[in-house]
PDB file of N, CA and C in Angstrom:
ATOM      1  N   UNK A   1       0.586  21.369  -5.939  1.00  0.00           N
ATOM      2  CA  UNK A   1       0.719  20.021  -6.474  1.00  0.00           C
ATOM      3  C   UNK A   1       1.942  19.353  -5.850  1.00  0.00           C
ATOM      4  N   UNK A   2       1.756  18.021  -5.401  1.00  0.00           N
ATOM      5  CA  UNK A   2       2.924  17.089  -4.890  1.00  0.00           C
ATOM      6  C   UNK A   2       3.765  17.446  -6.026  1.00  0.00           C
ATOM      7  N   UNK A   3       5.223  17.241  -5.800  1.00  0.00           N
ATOM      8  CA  UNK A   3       6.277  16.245  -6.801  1.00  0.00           C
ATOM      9  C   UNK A   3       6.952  14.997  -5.837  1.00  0.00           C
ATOM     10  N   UNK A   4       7.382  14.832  -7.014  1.00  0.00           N
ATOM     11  CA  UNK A   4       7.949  13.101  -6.254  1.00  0.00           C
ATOM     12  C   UNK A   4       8.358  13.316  -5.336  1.00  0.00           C
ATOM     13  N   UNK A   5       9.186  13.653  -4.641  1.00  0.00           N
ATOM     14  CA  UNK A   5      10.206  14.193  -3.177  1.00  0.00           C
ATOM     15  C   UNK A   5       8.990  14.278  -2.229  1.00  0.00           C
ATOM     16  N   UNK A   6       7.361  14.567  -2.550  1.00  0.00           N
ATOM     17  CA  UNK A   6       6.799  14.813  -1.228  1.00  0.00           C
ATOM     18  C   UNK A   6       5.944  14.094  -1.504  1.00  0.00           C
ATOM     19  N   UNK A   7       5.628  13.179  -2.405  1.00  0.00           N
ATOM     20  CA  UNK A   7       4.312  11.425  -2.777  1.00  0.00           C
ATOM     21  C   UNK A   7       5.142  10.713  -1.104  1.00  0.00           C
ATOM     22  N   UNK A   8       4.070  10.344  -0.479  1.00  0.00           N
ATOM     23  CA  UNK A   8       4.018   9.417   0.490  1.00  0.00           C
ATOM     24  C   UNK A   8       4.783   8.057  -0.061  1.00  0.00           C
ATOM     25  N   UNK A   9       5.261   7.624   1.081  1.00  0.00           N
ATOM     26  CA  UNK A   9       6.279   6.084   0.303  1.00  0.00           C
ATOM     27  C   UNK A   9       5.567   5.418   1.204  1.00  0.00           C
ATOM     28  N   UNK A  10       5.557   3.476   0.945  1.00  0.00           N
ATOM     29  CA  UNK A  10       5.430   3.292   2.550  1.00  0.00           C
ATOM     30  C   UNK A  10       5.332   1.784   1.856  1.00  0.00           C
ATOM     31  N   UNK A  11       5.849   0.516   3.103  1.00  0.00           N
ATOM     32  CA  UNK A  11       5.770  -0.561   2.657  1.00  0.00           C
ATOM     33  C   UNK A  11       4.525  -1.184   2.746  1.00  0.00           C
ATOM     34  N   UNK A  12       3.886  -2.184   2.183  1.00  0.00           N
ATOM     35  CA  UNK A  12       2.805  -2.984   1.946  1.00  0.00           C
ATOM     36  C   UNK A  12       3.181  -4.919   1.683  1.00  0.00           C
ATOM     37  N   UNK A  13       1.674  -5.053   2.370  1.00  0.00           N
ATOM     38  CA  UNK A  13       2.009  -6.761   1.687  1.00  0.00           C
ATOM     39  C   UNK A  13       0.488  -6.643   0.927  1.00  0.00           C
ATOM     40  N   UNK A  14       1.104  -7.566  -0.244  1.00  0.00           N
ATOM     41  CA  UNK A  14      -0.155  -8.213  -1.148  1.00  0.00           C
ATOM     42  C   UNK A  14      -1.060  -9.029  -0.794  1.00  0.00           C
ATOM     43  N   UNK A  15      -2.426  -8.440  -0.651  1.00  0.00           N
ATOM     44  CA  UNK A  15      -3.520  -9.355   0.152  1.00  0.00           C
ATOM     45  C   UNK A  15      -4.332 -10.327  -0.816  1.00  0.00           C
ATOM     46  N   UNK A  16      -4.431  -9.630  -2.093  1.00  0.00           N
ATOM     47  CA  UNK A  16      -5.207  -9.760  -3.278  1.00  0.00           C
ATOM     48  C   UNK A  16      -4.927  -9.228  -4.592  1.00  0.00           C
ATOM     49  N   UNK A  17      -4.594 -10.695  -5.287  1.00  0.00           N
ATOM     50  CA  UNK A  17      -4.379 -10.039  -7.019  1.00  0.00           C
ATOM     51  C   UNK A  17      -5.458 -10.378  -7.804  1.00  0.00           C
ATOM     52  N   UNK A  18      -6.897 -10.121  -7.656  1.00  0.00           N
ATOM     53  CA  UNK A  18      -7.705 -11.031  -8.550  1.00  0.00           C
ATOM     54  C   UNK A  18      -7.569 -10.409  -9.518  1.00  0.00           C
ATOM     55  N   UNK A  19      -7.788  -8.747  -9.349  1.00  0.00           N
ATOM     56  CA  UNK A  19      -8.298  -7.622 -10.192  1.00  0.00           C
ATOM     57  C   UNK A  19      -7.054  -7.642 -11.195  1.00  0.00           C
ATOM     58  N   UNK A  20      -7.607  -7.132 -12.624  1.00  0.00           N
ATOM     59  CA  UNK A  20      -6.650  -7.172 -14.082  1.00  0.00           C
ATOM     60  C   UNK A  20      -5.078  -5.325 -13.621  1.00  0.00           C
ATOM     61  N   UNK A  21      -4.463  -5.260 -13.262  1.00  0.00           N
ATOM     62  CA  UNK A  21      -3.705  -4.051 -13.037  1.00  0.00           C
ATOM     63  C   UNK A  21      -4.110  -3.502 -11.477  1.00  0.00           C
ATOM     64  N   UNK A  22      -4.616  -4.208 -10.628  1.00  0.00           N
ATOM     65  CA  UNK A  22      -4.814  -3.579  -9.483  1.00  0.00           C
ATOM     66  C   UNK A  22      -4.351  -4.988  -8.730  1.00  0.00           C
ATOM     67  N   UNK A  23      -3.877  -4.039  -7.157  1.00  0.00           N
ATOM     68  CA  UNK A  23      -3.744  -5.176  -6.105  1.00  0.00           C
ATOM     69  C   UNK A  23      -4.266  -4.553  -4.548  1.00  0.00           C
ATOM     70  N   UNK A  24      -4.906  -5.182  -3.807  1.00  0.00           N
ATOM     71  CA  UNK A  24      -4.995  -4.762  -2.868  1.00  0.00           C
ATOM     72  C   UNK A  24      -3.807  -5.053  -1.697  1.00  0.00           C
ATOM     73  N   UNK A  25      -3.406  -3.909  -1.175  1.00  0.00           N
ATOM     74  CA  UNK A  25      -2.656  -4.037  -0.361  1.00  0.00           C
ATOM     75  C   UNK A  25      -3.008  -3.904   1.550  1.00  0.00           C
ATOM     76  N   UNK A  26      -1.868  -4.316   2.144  1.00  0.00           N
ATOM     77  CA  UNK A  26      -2.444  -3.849   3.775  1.00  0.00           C
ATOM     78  C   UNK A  26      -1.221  -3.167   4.105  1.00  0.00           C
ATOM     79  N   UNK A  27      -1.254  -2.413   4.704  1.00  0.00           N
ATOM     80  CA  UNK A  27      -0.300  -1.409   5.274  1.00  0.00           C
ATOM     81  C   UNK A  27      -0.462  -1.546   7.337  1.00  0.00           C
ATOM     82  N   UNK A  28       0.691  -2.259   7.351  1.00  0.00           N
ATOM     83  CA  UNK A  28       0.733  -2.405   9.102  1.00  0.00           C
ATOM     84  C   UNK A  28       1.988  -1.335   9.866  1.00  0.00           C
ATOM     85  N   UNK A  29       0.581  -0.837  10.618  1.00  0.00           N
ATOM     86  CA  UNK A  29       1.668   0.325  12.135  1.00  0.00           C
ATOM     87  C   UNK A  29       1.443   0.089  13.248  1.00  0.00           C
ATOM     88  N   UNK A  30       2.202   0.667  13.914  1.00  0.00           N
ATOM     89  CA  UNK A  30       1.852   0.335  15.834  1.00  0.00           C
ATOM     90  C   UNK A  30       1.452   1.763  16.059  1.00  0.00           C
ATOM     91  N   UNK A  31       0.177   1.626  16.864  1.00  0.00           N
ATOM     92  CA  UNK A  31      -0.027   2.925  17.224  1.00  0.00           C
ATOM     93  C   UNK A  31      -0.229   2.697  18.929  1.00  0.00           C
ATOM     94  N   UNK A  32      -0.130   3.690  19.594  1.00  0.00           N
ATOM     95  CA  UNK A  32      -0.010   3.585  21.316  1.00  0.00           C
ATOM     96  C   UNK A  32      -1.356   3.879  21.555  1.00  0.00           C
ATOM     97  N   UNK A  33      -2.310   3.287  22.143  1.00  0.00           N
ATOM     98  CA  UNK A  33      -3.217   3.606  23.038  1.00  0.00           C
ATOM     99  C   UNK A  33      -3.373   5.006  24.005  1.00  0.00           C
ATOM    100  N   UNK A  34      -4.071   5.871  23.623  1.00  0.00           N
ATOM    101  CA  UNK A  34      -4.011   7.051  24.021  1.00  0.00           C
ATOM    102  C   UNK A  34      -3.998   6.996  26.192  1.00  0.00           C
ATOM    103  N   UNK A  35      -4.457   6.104  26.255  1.00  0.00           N
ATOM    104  CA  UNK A  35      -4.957   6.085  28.099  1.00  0.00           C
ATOM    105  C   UNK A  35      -3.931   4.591  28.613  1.00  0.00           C
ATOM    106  N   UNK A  36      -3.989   4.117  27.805  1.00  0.00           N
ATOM    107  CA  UNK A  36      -3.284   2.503  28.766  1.00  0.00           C
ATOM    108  C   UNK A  36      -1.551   2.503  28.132  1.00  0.00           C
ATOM    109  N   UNK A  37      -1.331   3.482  26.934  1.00  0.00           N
ATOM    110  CA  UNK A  37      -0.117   3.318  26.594  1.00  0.00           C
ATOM    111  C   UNK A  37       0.246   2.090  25.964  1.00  0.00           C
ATOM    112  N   UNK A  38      -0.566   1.178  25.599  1.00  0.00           N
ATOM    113  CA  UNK A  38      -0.013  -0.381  24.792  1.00  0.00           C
ATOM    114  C   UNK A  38      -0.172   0.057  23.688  1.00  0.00           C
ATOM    115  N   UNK A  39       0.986  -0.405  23.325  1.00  0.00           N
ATOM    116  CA  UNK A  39       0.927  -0.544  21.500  1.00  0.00           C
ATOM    117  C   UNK A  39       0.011  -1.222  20.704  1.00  0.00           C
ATOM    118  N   UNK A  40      -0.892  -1.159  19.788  1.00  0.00           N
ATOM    119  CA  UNK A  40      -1.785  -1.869  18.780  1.00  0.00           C
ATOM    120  C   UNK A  40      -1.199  -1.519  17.420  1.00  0.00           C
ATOM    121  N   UNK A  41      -1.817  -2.972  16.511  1.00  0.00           N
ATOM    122  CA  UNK A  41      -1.486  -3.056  15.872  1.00  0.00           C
ATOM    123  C   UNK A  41      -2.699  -2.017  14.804  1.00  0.00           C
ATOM    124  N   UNK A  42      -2.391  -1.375  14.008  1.00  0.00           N
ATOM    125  CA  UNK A  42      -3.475  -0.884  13.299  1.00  0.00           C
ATOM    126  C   UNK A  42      -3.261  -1.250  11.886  1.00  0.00           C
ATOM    127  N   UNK A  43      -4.182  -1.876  11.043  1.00  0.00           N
ATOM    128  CA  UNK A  43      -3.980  -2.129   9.740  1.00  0.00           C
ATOM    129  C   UNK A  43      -5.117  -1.280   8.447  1.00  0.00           C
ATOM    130  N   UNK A  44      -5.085  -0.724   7.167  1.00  0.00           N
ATOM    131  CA  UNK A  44      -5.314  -0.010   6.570  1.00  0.00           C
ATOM    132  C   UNK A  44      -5.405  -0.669   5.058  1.00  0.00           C
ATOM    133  N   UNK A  45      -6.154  -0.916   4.169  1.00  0.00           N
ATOM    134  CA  UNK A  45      -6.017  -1.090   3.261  1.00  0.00           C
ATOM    135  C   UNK A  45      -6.007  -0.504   2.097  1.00  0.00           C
ATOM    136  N   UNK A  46      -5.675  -1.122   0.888  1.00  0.00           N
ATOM    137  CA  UNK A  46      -5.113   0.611  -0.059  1.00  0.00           C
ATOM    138  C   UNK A  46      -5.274  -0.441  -1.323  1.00  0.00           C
ATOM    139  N   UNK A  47      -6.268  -0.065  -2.658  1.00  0.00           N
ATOM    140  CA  UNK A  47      -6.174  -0.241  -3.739  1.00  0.00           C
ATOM    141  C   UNK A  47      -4.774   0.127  -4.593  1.00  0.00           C
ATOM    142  N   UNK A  48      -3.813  -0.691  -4.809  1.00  0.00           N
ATOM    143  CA  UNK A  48      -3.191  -0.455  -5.584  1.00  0.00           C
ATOM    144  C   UNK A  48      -3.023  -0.233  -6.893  1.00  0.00           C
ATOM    145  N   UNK A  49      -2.422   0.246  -8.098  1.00  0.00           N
ATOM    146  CA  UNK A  49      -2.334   0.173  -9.582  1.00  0.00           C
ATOM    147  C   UNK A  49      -0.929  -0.330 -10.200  1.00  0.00           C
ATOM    148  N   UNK A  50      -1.101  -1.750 -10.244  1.00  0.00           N
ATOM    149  CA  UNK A  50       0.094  -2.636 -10.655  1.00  0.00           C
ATOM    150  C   UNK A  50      -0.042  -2.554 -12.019  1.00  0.00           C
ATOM    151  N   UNK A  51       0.891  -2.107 -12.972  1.00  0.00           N
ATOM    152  CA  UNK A  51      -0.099  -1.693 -14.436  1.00  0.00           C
ATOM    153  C   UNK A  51       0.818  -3.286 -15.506  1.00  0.00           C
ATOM    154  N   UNK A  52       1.796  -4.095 -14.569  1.00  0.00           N
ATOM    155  CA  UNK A  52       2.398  -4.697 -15.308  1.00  0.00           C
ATOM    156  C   UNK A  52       1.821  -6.150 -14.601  1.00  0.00           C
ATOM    157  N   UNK A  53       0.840  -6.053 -13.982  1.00  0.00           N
ATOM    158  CA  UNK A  53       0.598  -7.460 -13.098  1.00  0.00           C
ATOM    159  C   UNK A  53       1.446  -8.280 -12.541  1.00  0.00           C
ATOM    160  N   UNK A  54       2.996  -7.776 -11.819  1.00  0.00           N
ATOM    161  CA  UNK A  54       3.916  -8.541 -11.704  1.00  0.00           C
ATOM    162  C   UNK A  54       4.348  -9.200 -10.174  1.00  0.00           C
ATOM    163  N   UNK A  55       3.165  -8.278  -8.902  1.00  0.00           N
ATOM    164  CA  UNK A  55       3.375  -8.922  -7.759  1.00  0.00           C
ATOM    165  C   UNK A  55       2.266  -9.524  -8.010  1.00  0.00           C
ATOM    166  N   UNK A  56       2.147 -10.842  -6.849  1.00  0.00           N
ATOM    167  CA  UNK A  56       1.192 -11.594  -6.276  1.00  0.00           C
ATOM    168  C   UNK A  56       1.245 -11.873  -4.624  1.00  0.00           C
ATOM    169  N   UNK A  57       0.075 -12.144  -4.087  1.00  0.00           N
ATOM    170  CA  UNK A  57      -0.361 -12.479  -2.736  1.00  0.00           C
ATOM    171  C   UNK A  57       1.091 -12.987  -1.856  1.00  0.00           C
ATOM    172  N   UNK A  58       1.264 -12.099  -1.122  1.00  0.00           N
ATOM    173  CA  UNK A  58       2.673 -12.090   0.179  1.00  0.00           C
ATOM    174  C   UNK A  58       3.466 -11.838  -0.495  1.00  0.00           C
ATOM    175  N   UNK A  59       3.366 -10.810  -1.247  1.00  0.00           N
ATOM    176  CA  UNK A  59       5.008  -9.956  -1.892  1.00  0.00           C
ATOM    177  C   UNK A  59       4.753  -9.222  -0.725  1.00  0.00           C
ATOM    178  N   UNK A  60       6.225  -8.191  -0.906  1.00  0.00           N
ATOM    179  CA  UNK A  60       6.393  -7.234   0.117  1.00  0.00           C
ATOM    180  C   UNK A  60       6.916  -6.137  -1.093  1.00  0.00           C
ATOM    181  N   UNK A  61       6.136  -4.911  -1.158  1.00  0.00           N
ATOM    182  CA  UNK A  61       6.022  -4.297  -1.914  1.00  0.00           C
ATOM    183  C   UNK A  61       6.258  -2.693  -1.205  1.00  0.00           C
ATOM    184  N   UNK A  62       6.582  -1.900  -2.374  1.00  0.00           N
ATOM    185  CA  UNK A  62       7.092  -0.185  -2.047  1.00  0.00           C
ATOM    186  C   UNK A  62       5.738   0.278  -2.956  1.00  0.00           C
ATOM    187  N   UNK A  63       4.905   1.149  -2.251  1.00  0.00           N
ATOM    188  CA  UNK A  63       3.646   1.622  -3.110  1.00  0.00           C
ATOM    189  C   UNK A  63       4.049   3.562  -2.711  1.00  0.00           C
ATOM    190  N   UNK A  64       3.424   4.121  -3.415  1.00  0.00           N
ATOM    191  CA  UNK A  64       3.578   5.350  -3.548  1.00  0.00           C
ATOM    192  C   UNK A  64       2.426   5.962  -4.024  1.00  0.00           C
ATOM    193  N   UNK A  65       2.181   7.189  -3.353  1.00  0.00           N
ATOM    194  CA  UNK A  65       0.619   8.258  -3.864  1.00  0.00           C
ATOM    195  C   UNK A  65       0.758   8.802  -4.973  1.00  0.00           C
ATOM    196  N   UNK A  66      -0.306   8.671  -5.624  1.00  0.00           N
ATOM    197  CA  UNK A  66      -0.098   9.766  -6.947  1.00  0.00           C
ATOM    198  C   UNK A  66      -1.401  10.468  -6.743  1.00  0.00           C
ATOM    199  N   UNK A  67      -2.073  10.577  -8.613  1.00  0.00           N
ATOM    200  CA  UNK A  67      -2.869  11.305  -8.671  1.00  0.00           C
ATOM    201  C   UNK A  67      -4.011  10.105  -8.733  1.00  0.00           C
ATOM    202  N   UNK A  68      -5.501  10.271  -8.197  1.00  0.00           N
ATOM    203  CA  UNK A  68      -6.223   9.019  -8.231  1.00  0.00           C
ATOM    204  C   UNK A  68      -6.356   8.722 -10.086  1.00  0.00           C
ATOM    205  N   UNK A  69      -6.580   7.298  -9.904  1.00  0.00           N
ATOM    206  CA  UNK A  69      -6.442   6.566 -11.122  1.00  0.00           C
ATOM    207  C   UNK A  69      -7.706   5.950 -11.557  1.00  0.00           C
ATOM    208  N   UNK A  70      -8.630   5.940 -10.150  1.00  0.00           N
ATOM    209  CA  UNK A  70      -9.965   5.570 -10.656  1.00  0.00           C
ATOM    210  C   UNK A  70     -10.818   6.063  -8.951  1.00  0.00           C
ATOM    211  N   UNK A  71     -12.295   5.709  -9.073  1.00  0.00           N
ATOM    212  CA  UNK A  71     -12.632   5.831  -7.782  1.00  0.00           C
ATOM    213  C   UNK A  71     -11.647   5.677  -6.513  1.00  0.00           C
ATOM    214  N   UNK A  72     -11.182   4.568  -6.676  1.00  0.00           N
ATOM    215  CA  UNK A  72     -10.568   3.762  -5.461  1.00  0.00           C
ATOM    216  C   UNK A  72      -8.904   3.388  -4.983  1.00  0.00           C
ATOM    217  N   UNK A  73      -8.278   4.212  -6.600  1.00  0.00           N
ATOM    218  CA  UNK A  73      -7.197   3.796  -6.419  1.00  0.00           C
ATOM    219  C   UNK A  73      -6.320   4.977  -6.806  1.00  0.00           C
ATOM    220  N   UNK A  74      -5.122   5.874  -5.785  1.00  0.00           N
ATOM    221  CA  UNK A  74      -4.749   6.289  -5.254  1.00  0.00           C
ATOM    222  C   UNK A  74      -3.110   6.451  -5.127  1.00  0.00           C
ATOM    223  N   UNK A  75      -2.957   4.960  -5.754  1.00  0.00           N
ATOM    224  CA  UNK A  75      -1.573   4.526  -5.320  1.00  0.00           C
ATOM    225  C   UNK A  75      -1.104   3.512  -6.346  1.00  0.00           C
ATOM    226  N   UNK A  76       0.462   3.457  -6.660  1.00  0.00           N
ATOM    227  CA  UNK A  76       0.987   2.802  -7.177  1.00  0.00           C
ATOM    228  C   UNK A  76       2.131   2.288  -6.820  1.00  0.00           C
ATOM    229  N   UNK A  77       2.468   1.342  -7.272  1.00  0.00           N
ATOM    230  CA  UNK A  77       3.511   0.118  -7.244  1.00  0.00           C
ATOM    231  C   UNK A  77       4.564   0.580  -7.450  1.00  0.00           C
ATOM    232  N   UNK A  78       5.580   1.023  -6.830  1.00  0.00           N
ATOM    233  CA  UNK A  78       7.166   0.871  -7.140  1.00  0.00           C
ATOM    234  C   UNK A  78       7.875   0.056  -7.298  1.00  0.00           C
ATOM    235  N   UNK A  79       8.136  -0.854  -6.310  1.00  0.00           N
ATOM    236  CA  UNK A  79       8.998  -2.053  -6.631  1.00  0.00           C
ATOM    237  C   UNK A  79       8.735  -3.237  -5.674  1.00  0.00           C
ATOM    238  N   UNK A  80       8.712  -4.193  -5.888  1.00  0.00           N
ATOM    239  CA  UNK A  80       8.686  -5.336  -5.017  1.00  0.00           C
ATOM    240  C   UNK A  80       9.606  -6.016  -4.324  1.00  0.00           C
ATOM    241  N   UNK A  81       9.819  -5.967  -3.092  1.00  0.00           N
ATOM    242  CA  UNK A  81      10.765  -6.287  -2.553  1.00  0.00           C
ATOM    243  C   UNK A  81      11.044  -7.768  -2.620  1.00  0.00           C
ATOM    244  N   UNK A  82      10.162  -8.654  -2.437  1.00  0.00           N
ATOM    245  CA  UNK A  82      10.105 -10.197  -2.422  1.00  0.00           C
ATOM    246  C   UNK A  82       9.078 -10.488  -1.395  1.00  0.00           C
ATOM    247  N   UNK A  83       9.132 -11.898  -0.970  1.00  0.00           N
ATOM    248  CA  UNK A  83       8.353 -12.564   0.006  1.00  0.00           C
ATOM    249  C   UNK A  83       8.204 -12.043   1.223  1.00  0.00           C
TER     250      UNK A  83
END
């Protein structure tokens, strides 16, 4: 079993708050092209569990892995950084 010290951290922006305690997030990396060597951008999206509804669309947010919380969601909200 994880403990906190080894839950994945990682920053996110808010794409979508429709849902009541959930947000969808996007998670952006550069990854290198295995043959040409250019950097791309790769993006990932991640159901969040905001349980206090307190970010909205272009926060910049700290999300973290837990234990899943429903089908789809995986991850929760630490703290919001701002805009």
């Amino acid at each position: 079993m994880k403990t906190a010290e080894t839950k994945r951290k990682t920053v996110a922006i808010v794409v979508s708050d429709k849902m009541d305690k959930s947000r969808i997030v996007v998670v952006e990396r550069q990854k290198k092209h295995p043959v040409y060597g250019k950097y791309i951008k790769v993006r990932k999206k991640f159901c969040v569990h905001d349980a206090e509804n307190k970010s909205k669309i272009g926060d910049k947010v700290v999300i973290q892995e837990s234990i899943p919380i429903s089908k789809r969601k995986k991850w929760v909200l630490l703290e919001i950084l701002g805009q």
